[in-house]
N, C-alpha and C. Protein backbone atom coordinates (compact mmCIF):
# COMPACT_ATOMS: atom_id res chain seq x y z
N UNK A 1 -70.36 58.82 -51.86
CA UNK A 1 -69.35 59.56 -52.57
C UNK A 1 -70.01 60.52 -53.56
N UNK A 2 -69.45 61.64 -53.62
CA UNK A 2 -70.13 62.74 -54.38
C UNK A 2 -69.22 62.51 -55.79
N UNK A 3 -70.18 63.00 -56.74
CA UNK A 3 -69.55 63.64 -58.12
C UNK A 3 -68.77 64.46 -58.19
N UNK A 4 -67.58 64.52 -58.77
CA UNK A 4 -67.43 65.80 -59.17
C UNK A 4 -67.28 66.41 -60.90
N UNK A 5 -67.93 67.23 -60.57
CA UNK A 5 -68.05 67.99 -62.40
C UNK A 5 -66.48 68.52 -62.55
N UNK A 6 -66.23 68.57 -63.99
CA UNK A 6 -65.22 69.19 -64.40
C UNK A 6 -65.61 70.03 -65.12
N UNK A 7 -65.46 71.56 -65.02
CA UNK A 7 -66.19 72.69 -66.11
C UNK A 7 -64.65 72.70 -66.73
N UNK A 8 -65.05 72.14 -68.37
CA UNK A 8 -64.44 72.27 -69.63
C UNK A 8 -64.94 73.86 -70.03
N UNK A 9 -63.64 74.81 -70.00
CA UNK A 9 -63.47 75.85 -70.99
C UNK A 9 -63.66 75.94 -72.32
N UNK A 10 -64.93 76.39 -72.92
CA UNK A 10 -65.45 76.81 -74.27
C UNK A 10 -64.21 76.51 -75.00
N UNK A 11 -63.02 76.50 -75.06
CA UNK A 11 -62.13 76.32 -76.18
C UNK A 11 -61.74 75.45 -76.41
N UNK A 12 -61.99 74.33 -74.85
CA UNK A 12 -61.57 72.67 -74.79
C UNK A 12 -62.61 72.19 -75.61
N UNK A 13 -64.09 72.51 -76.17
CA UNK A 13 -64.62 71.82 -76.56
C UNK A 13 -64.91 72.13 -77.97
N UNK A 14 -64.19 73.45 -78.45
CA UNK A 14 -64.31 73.36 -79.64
C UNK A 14 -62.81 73.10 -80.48
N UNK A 15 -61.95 72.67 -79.65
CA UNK A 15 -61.07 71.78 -79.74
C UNK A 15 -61.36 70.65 -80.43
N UNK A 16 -62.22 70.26 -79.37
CA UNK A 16 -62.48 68.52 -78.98
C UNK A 16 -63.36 68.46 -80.29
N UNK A 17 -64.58 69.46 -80.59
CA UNK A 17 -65.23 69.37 -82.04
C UNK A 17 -63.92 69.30 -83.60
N UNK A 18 -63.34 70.49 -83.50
CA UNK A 18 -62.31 70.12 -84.70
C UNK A 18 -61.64 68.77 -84.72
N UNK A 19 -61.33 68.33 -83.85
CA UNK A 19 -60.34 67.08 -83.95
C UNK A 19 -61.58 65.90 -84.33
N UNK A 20 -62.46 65.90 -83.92
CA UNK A 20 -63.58 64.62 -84.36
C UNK A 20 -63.82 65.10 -85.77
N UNK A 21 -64.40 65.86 -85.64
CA UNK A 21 -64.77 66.80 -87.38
C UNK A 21 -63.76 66.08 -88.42
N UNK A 22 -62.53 67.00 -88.25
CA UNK A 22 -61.21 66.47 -88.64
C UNK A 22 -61.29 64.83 -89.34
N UNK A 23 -61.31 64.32 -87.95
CA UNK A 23 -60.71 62.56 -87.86
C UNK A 23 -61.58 61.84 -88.68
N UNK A 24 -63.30 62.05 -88.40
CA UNK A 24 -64.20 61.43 -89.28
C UNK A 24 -64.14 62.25 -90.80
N UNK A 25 -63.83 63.27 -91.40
CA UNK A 25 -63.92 63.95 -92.39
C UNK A 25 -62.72 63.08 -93.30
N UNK A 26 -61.40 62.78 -92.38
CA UNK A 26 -60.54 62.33 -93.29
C UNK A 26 -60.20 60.53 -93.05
N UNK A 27 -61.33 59.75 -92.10
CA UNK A 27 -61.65 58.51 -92.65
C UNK A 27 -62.79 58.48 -93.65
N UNK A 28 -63.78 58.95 -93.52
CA UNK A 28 -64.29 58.83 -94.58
C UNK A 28 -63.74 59.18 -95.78
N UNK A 29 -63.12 59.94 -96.16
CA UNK A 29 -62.47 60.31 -97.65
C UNK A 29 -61.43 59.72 -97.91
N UNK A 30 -60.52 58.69 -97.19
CA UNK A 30 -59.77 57.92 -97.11
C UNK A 30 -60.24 56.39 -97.44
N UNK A 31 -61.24 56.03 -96.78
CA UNK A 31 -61.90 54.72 -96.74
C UNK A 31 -63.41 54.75 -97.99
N UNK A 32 -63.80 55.88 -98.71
CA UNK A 32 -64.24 56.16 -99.95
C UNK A 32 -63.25 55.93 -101.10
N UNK A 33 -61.50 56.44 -100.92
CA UNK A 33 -60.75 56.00 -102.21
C UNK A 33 -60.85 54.62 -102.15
N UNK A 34 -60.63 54.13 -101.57
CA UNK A 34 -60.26 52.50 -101.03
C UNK A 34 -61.30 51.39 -101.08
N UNK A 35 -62.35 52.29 -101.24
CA UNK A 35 -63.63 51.68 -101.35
C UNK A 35 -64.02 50.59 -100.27
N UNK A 36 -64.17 51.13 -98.85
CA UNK A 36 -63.63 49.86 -97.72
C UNK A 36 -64.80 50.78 -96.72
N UNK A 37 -65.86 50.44 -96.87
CA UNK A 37 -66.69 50.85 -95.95
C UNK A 37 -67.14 52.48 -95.47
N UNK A 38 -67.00 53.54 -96.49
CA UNK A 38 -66.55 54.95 -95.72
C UNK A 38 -67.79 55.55 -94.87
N UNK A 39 -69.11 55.12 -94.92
CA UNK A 39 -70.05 55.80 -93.61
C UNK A 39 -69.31 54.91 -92.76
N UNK A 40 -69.12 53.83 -92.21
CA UNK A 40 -68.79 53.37 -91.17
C UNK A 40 -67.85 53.90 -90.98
N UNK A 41 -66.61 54.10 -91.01
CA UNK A 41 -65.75 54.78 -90.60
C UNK A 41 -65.77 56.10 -90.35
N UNK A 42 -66.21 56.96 -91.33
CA UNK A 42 -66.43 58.03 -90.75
C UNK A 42 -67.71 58.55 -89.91
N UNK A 43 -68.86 57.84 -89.55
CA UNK A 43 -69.87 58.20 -88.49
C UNK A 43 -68.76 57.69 -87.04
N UNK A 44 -68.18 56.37 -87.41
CA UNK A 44 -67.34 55.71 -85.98
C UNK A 44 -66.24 57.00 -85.67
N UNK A 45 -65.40 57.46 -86.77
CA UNK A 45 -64.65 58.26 -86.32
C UNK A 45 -65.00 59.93 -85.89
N UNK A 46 -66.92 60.11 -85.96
CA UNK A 46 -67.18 61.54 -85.42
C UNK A 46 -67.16 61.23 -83.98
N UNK A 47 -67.20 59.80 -83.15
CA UNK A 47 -67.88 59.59 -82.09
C UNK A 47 -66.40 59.27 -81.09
N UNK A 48 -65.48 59.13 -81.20
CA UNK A 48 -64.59 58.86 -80.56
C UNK A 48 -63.30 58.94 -81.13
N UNK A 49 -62.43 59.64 -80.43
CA UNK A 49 -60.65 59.29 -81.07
C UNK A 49 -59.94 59.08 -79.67
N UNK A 50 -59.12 58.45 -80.57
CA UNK A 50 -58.24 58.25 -81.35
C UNK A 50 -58.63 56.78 -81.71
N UNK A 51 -59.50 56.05 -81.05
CA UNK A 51 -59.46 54.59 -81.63
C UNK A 51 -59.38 54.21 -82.74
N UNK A 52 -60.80 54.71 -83.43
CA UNK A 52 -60.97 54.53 -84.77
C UNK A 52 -60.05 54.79 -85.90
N UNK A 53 -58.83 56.29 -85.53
CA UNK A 53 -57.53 56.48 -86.23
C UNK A 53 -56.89 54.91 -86.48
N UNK A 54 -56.78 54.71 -85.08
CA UNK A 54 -55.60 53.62 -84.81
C UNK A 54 -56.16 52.35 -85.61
N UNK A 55 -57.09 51.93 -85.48
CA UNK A 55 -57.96 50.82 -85.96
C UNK A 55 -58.03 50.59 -87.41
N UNK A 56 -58.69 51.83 -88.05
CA UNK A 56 -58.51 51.93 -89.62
C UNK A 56 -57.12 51.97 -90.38
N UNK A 57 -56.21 52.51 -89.66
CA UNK A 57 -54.50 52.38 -90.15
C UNK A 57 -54.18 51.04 -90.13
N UNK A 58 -54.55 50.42 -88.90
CA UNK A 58 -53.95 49.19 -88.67
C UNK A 58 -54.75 48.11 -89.84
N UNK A 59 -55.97 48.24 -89.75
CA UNK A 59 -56.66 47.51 -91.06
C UNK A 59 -56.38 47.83 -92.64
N UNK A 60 -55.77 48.92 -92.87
CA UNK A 60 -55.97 49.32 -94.15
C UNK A 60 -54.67 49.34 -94.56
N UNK A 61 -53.38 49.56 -93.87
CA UNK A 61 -51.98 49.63 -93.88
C UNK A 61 -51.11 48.20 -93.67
N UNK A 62 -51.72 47.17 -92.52
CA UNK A 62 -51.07 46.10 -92.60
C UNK A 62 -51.79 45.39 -92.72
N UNK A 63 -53.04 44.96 -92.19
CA UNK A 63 -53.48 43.36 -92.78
C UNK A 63 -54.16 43.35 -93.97
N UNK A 64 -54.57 44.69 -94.98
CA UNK A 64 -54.76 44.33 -95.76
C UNK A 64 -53.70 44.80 -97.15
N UNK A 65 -52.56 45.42 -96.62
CA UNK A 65 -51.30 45.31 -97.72
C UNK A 65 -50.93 43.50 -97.27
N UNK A 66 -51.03 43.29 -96.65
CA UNK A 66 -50.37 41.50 -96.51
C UNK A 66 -51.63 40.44 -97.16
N UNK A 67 -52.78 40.71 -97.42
CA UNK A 67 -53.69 39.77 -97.68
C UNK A 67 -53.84 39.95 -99.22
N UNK A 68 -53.39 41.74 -99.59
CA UNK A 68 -53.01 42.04 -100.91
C UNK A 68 -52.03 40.97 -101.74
N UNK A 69 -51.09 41.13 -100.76
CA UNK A 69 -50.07 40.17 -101.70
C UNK A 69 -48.53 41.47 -101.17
């Protein structure tokens, strides 16, 4: 079975750069107020999305407003 390439158009990938840029720029400055790890989050969130969105909301919004009190 052969490969096949997909040629991504110059604009899909500087797309794809703003939205990582973006995502890690505003976990880290999010997870710096909060004081909750912010290189980790934001090196994790230059390398992949949406996970790390979903992941850090879910940690920072419900299990730790409930462990808050």
């Amino acid at each position: 079975m052969g490969q096949t390439h997909i040629e991504l158009p110059i604009f899909a990938w500087v797309c794809i750069a703003i939205v990582l840029f973006s995502q890690g720029i505003w976990l880290f400055c999010d997870a710096r107020k909060r004081q909750f790890h912010p290189w980790l989050w934001g090196i994790w969130g230059l390398i992949t999305v949406p996970s790390p969105l979903v992941i850090y909301l879910v940690i920072t919004r419900i299990v730790m407003k409930k462990r808050d009190g």
